[in-house]
Protein backbone atom coordinates (compact mmCIF):
# COMPACT_ATOMS: atom_id res chain seq x y z
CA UNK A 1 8.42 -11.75 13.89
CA UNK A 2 11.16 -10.68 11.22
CA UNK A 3 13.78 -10.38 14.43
CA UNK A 4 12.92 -13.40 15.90
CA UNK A 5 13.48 -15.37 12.59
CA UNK A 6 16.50 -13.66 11.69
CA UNK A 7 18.16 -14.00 15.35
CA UNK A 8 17.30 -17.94 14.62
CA UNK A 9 18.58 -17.76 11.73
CA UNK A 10 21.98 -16.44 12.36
CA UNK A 11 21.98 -18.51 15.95
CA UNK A 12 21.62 -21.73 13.46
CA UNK A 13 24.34 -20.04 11.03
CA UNK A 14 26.87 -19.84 13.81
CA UNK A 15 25.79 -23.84 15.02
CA UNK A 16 26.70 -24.50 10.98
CA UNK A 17 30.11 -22.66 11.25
CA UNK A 18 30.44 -24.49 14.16
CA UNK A 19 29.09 -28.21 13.66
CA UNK A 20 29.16 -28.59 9.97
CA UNK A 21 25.79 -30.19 9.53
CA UNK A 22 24.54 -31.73 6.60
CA UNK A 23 21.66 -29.71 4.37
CA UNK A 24 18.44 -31.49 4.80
CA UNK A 25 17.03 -30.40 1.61
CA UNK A 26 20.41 -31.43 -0.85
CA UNK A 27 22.64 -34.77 -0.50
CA UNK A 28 25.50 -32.52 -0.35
CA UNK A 29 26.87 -29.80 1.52
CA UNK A 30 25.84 -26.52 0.60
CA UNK A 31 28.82 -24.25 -0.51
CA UNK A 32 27.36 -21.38 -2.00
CA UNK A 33 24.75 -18.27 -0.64
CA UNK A 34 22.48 -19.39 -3.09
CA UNK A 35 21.75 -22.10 -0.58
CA UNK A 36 21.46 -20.12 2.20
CA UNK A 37 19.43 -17.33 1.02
CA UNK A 38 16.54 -20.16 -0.71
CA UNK A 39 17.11 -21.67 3.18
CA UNK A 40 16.24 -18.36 4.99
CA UNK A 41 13.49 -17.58 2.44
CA UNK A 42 12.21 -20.88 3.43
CA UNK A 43 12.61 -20.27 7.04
CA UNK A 44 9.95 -17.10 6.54
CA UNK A 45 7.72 -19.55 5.17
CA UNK A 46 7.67 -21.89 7.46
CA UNK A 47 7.19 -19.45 10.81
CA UNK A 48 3.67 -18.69 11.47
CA UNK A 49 2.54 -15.73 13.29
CA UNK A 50 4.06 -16.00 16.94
CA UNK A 51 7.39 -16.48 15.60
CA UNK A 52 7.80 -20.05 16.50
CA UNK A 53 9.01 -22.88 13.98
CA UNK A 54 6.74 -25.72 13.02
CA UNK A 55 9.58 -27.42 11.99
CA UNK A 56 13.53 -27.90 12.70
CA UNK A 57 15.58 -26.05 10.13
CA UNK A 58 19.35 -26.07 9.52
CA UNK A 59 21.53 -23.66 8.02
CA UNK A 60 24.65 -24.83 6.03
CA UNK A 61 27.40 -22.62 4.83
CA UNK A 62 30.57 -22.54 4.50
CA UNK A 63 33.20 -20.58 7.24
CA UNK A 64 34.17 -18.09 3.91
CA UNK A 65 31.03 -17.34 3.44
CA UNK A 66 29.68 -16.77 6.01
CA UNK A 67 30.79 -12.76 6.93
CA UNK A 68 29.23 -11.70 3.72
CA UNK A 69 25.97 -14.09 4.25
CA UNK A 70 25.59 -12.60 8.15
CA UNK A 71 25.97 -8.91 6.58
CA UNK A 72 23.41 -9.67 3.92
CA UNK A 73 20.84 -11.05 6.82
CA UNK A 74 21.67 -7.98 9.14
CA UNK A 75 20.87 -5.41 6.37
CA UNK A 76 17.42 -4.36 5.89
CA UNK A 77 16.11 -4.13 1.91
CA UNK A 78 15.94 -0.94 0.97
CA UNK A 79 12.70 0.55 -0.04
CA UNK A 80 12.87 2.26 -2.93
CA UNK A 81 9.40 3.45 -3.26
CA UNK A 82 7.12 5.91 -0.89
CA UNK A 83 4.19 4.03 0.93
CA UNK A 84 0.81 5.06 -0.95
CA UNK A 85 -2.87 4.60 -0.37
CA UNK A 86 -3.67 2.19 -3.47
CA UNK A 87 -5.79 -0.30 -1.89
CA UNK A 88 -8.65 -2.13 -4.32
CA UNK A 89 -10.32 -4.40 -2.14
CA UNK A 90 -12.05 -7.98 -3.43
CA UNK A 91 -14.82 -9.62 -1.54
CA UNK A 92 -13.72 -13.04 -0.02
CA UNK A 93 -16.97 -14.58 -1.72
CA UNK A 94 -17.40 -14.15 -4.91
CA UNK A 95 -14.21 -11.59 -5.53
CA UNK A 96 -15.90 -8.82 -6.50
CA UNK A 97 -14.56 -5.15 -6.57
CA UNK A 98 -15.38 -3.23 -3.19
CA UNK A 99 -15.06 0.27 -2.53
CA UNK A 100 -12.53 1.96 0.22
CA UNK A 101 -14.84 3.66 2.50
CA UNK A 102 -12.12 6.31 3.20
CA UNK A 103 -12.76 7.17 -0.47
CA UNK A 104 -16.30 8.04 -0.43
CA UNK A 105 -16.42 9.88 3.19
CA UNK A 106 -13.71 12.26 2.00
CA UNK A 107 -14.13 12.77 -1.34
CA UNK A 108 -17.24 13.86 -3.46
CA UNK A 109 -17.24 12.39 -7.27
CA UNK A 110 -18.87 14.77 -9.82
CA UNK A 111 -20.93 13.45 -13.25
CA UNK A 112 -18.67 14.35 -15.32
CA UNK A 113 -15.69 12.14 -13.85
CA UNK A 114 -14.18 14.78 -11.58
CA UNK A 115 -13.32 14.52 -7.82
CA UNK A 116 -13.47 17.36 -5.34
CA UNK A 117 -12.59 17.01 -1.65
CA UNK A 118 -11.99 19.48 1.28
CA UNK A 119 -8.58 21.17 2.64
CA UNK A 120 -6.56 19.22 5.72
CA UNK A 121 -6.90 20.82 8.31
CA UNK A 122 -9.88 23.14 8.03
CA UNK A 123 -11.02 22.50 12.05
CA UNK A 124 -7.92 22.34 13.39
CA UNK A 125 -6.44 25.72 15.52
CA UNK A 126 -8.91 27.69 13.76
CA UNK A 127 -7.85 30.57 16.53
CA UNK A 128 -4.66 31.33 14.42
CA UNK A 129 -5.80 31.43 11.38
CA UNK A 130 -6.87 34.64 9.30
CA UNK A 131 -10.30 35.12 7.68
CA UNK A 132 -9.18 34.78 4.47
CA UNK A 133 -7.58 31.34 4.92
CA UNK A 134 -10.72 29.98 7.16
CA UNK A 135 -12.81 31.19 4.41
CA UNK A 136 -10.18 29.43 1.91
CA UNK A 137 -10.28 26.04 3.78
CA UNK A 138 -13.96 26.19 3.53
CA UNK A 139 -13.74 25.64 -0.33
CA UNK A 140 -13.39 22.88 -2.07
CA UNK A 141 -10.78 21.76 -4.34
CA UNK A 142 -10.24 19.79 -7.26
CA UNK A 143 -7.98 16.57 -7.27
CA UNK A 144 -5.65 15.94 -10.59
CA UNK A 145 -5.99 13.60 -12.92
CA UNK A 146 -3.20 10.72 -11.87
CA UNK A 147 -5.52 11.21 -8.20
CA UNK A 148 -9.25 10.91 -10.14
CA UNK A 149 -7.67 7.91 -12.23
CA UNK A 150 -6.67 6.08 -9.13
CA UNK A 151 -10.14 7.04 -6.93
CA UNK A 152 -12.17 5.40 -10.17
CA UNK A 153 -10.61 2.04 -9.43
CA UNK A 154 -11.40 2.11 -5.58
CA UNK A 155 -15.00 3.05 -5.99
CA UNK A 156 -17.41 0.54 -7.48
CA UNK A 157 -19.79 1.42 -10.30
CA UNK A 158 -22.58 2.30 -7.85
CA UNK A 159 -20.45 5.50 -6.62
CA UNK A 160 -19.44 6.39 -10.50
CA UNK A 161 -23.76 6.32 -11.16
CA UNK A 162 -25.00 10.17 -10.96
CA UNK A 163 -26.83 10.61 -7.93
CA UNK A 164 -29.82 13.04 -7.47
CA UNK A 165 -30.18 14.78 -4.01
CA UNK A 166 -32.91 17.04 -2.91
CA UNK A 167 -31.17 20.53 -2.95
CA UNK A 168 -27.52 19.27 -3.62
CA UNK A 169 -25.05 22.27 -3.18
CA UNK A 170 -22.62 20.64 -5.58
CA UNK A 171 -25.25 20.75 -8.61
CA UNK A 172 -23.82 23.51 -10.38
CA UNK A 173 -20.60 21.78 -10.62
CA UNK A 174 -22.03 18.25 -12.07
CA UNK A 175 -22.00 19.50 -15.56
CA UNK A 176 -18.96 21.21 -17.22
CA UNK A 177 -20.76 24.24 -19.98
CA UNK A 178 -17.37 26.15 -20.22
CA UNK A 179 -15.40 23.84 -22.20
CA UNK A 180 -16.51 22.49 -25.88
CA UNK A 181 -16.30 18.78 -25.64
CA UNK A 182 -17.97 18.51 -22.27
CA UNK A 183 -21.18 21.56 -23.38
CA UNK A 184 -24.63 20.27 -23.49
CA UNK A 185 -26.36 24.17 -23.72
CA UNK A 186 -25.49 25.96 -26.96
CA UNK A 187 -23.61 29.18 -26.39
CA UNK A 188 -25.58 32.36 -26.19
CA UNK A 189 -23.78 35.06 -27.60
């Protein structure tokens, strides 16, 4: 859709050079890229999803201008940041917090505010691999802070609740004895 609008968008630019139309949105002739730019931004707006207009839009600019306004609508924005899985979903309802599904099949949340989850990889070309890295991709590992932070805020409270299972491997793990804060059992020395 983003080609399509800006190849109508440049097609009208080169009718403006050309024609010298009047802006519809300002009594006078638009002379600056301020203009433009507000024009094309409108232009997005407008276009639904198939790329067609709803309505008739003109682009005004002046012949100057217009090498630098074509550049700046052939260059892409640069993205300056990495894509990253940060999604908290709301409920169209009542806007409630949901919880990512991908969260809870892959990871496993601890009582004591830890998450563990499993290697990448761990079925794939197991033929190639050594014993000692199948039995390493077998384990478990813990995710850092900035991660357990961030997998809080896509899980709702139900998921944060401890949960008791009938012979759950991962009980040893839901309580942390080794360090002072988090010790329920005295110390036998």
């Amino acid at each position: 859709m983003l080609r399509t609008v800006a190849s109508v968008a440049i097609r009208q630019g080169l009718h403006a050079i050309r024609t010298q139309p009047v802006n519809r949105l300002a009594s006078k002739p638009a002379t600056d890229i301020g203009t433009l730019t507000r024009s094309f931004s409108t232009l997005l707006r407008i276009g639904n999803a198939s790329g067609s207009l709803r309505t008739p839009f003109t682009v005004t600019a002046q012949p100057a201008n217009i090498n630098s306004t074509l550049q700046s609508a052939l260059v892409p924005p640069v993205q300056s940041q990495q894509p990253s899985r940060t999604v908290i979903k709301f409920s169209m309802v009542k806007g409630k917090r949901k919880s990512v599904k991908p969260v809870i099949k892959r990871f496993k949340r601890l009582d004591w505010g830890g998450w563990i989850r499993t290697m990448s990889g761990r079925h794939k070309h197991m033929w190639k691999k050594s014993a000692a890295r199948k039995r390493r991709l077998r384990q478990h590992v813990m995710v850092n802070s900035q991660q357990a932070h961030l997998l809080d805020k896509m899980v709702t409270k139900y998921w944060k609740r401890p949960k008791h299972y009938i012979n759950d491997p991962y009980e040893p793990y839901h309580t942390r004895e080794e360090l002072r804060e988090t010790r329920r059992k005295p110390v036998q020395y």
